[in-house]
Every structure is written in C-alpha cells, then in structure tokens.
Protein backbone atom coordinates (compact mmCIF):
# COMPACT_ATOMS: atom_id res chain seq x y z
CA UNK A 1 144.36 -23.54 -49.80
CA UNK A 2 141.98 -20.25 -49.83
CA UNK A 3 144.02 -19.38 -46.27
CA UNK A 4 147.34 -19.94 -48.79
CA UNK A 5 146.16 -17.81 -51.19
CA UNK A 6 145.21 -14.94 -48.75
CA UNK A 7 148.34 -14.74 -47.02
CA UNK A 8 150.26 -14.75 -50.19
CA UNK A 9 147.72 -12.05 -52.06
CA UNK A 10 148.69 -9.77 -48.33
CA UNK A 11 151.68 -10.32 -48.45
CA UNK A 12 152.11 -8.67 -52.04
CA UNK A 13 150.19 -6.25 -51.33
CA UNK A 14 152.38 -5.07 -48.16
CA UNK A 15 155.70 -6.16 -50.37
CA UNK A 16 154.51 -3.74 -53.44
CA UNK A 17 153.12 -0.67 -51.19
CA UNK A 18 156.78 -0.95 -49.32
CA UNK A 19 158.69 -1.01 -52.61
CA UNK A 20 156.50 2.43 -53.42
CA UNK A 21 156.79 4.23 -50.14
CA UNK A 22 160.88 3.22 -50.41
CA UNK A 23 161.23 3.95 -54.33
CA UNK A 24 157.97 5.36 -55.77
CA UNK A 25 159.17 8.84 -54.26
CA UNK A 26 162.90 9.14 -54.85
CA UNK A 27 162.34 13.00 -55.22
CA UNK A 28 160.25 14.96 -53.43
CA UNK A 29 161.54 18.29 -53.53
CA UNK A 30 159.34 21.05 -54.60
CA UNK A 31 160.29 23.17 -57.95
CA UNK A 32 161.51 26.95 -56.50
CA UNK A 33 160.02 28.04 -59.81
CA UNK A 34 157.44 30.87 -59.82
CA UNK A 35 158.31 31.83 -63.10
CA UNK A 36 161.16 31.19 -65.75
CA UNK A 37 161.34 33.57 -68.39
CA UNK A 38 164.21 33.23 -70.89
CA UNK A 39 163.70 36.88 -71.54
CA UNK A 40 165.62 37.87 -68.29
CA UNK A 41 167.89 35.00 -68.02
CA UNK A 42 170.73 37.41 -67.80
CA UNK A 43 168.76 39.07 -64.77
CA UNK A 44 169.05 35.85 -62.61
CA UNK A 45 172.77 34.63 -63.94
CA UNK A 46 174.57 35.65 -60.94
CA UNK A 47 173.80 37.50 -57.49
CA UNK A 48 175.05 41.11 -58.95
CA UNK A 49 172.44 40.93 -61.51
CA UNK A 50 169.79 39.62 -59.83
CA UNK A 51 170.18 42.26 -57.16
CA UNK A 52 170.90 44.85 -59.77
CA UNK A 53 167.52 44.04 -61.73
CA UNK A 54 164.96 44.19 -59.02
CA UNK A 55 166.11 47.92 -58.40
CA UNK A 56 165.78 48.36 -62.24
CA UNK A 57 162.89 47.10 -62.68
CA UNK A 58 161.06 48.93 -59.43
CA UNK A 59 162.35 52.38 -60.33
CA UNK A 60 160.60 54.78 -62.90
CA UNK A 61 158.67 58.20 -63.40
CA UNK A 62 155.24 58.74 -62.11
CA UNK A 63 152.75 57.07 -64.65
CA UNK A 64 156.02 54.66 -65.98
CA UNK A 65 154.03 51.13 -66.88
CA UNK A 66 157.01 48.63 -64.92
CA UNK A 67 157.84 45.40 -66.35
CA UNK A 68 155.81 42.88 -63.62
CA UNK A 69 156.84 40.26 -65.70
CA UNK A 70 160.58 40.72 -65.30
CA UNK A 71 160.05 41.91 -61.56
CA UNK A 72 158.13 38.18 -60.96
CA UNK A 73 161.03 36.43 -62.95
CA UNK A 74 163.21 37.40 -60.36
CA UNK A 75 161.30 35.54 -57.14
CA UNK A 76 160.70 32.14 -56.49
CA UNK A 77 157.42 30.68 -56.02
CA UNK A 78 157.35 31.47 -51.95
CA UNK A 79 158.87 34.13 -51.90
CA UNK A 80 158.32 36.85 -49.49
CA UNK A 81 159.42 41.18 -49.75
CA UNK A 82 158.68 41.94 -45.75
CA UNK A 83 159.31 45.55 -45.15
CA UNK A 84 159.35 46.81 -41.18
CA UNK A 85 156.89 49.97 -40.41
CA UNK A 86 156.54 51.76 -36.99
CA UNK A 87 153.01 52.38 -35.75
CA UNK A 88 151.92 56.21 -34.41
CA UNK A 89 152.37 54.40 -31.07
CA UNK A 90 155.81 53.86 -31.65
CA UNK A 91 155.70 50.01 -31.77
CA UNK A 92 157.83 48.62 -34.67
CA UNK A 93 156.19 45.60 -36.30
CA UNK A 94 156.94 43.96 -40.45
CA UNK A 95 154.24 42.51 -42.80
CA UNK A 96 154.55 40.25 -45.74
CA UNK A 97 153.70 40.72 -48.92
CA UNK A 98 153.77 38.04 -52.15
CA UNK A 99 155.37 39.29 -55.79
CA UNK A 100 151.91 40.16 -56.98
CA UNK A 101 150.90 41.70 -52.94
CA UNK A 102 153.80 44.38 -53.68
CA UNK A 103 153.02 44.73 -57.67
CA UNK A 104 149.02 45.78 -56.15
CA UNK A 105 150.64 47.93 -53.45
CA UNK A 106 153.03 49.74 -55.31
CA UNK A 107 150.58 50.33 -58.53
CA UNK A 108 147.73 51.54 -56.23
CA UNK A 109 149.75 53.58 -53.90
CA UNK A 110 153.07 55.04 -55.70
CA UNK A 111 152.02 58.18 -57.26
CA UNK A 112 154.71 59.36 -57.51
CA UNK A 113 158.08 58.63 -59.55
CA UNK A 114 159.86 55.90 -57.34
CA UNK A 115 163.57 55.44 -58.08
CA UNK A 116 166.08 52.92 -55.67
CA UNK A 117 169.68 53.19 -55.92
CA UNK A 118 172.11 50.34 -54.21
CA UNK A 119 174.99 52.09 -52.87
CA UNK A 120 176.58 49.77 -51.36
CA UNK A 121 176.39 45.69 -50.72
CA UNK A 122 177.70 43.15 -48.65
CA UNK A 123 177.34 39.13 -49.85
CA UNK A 124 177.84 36.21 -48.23
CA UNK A 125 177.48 33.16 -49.69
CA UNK A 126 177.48 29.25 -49.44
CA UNK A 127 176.93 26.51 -51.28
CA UNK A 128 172.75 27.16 -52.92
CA UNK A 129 172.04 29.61 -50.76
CA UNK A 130 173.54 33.76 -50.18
CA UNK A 131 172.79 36.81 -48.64
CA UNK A 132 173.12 40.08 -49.58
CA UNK A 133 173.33 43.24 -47.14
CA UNK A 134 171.91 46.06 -49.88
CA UNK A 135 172.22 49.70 -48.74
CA UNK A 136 170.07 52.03 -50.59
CA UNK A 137 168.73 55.47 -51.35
CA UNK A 138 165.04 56.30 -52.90
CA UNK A 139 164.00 59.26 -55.16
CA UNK A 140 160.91 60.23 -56.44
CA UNK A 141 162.48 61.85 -59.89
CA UNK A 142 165.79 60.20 -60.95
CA UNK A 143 168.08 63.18 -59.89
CA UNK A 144 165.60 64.74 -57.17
CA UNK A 145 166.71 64.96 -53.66
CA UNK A 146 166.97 61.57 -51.78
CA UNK A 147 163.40 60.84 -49.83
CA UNK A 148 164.46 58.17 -48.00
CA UNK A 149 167.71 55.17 -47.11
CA UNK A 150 167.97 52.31 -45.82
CA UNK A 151 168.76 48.32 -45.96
CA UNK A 152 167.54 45.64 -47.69
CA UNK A 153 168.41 42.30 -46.61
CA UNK A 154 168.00 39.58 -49.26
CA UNK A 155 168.16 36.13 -49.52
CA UNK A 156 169.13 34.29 -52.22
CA UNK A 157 168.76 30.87 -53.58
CA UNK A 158 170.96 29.26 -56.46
CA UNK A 159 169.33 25.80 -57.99
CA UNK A 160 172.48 25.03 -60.51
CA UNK A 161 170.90 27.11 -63.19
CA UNK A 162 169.78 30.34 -62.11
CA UNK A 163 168.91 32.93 -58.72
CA UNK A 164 165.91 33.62 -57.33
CA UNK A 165 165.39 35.62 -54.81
CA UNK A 166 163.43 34.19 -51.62
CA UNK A 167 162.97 36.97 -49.25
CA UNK A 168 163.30 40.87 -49.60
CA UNK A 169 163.53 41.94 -45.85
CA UNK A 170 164.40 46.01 -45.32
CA UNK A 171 164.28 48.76 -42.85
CA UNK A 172 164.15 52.49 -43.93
CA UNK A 173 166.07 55.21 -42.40
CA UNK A 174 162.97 56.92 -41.94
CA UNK A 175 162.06 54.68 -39.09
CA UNK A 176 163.96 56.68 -36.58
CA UNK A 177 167.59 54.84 -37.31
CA UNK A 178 170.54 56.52 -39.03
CA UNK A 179 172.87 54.15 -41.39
CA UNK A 180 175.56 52.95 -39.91
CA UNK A 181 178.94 54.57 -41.81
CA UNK A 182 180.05 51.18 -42.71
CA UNK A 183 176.76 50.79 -44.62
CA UNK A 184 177.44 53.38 -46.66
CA UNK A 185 181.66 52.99 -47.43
C-alpha cells in the first residue's frame, strides 16, 4: 500500500510540473519597454515621427538643457546608438553606447551647439519591424556652416501600439567617405 501511495504521490508530481512547463509559461516574451511616456506619444506614433523626434530632441545651442526624458521615450529597453570612428592608424572600428551611455557622452563632451538635420530617408518596412536609411547634416549653431554628413541607419520596432527605436547605427562623412548622390536626392 505505502509502494501505492508513492507511485501515485510521483506520479502527480511529474503530471503537475508537466502541465506547468507546457501551460504555466504561455508567454514568455520580454516587454521592449524602456520607457512609456504619454507625454511623447505622438513622437513614437509612426516611423516619420519617431525619426523626426530623436533629431529634435538631440539638436540645440551650446548650454541648451535637452529633454533626456523624451530622447529615452524614444528607445526600447536594449537598445543600442553604435556610431563607427577611425583610429590615427587608420583602422575603422564602432562602439556601443546605451540611451543614458550617449545622454553622459554628449552632456560631458558637446560644448558646443549641436544641431542634426535629416535630409533625406529611405524606409523599408515589414510586418513589426523597419528600417530607415537617414541622411544627415550637423551644425554647431542652427544656420552655421555644416560641420559634418553622413548616415544613420536605424532600426525600428512596432509592438501594435507604438515605435521604438532598437539600434541607431551611423557613419560620418568625416571618416574619409563622400555621400553617395543618391543619398542626398
């Protein structure tokens, strides 16, 4: 009888664990969300805006407090902005940065007023995810002359309610490459 009640006590436990590894996680996707303010929703409606709000919200006058809060609104919670660089030796490498890695960099380091201009994009897109192909220009007062150009490429993902942006990857002109014409048409 003890040998009965045994098997039987076992054989609930294996029945009950199964019915929890087969049903106890019927979603295990990770939230995208870094941050969700209602504040910006219009920032994160569609890719246009999205795209057109992180230049906003970068570009300013020397000393010009930017709005971190909006600029973090736009990214989800992994999100990477990788920009390329060229070492004295002339060996080109990238780096990663987080939201708040680029907010310390460009708060410690821009001195300067710092104003990007898209001038031209290309999107693709499919399904949750797009990409967009954003030419640029960079200025250090909002009419100066134009320091630098080049592309960011930036990757986009849609959840059924809003954008965030999951990558920022660009190259600068001032790298040693000229824009290709169709970039800039």
């Amino acid at each position: 009888m003890r040998q009965l009640l045994i098997k039987a006590a076992l054989f609930t436990i294996i029945y009950l664990f199964s019915i929890h590894i087969l049903f106890g996680q019927v979603n295990t996707t990770q939230a995208v969300l870094a941050s969700n303010n209602v504040t910006y929703s219009k920032d994160v409606s569609s890719e246009s805006s999205i795209i057109t709000a992180l230049y906003e919200v970068i570009s300013g006058e020397s000393g010009e407090v930017r709005d971190w809060a909006r600029f973090k609104n736009l990214f989800g919670k992994d999100a990477l902005l990788i920009p390329t660089n060229k070492a004295a030796s002339g060996v080109f490498s990238y780096r990663t940065m987080t939201p708040d890695d680029y907010i310390t960099m460009f708060s410690t380091r821009i001195k300067t007023g710092f104003f990007e201009k898209e001038l031209k994009h290309e999107l693709v897109s499919f399904g949750t995810i797009a990409h967009v192909f954003s030419t640029y220009e960079t200025r250090e007062s909002k009419n100066g002359p134009i320091t630098n150009r080049g592309i960011n490429s930036i990757q986009l993902f849609y959840d059924q309610n809003r954008y965030y942006i999951v990558n920022v990857f660009w190259c600068a002109e001032s790298m040693g490459f000229a824009l290709p014409a169709a970039s800039l048409q």
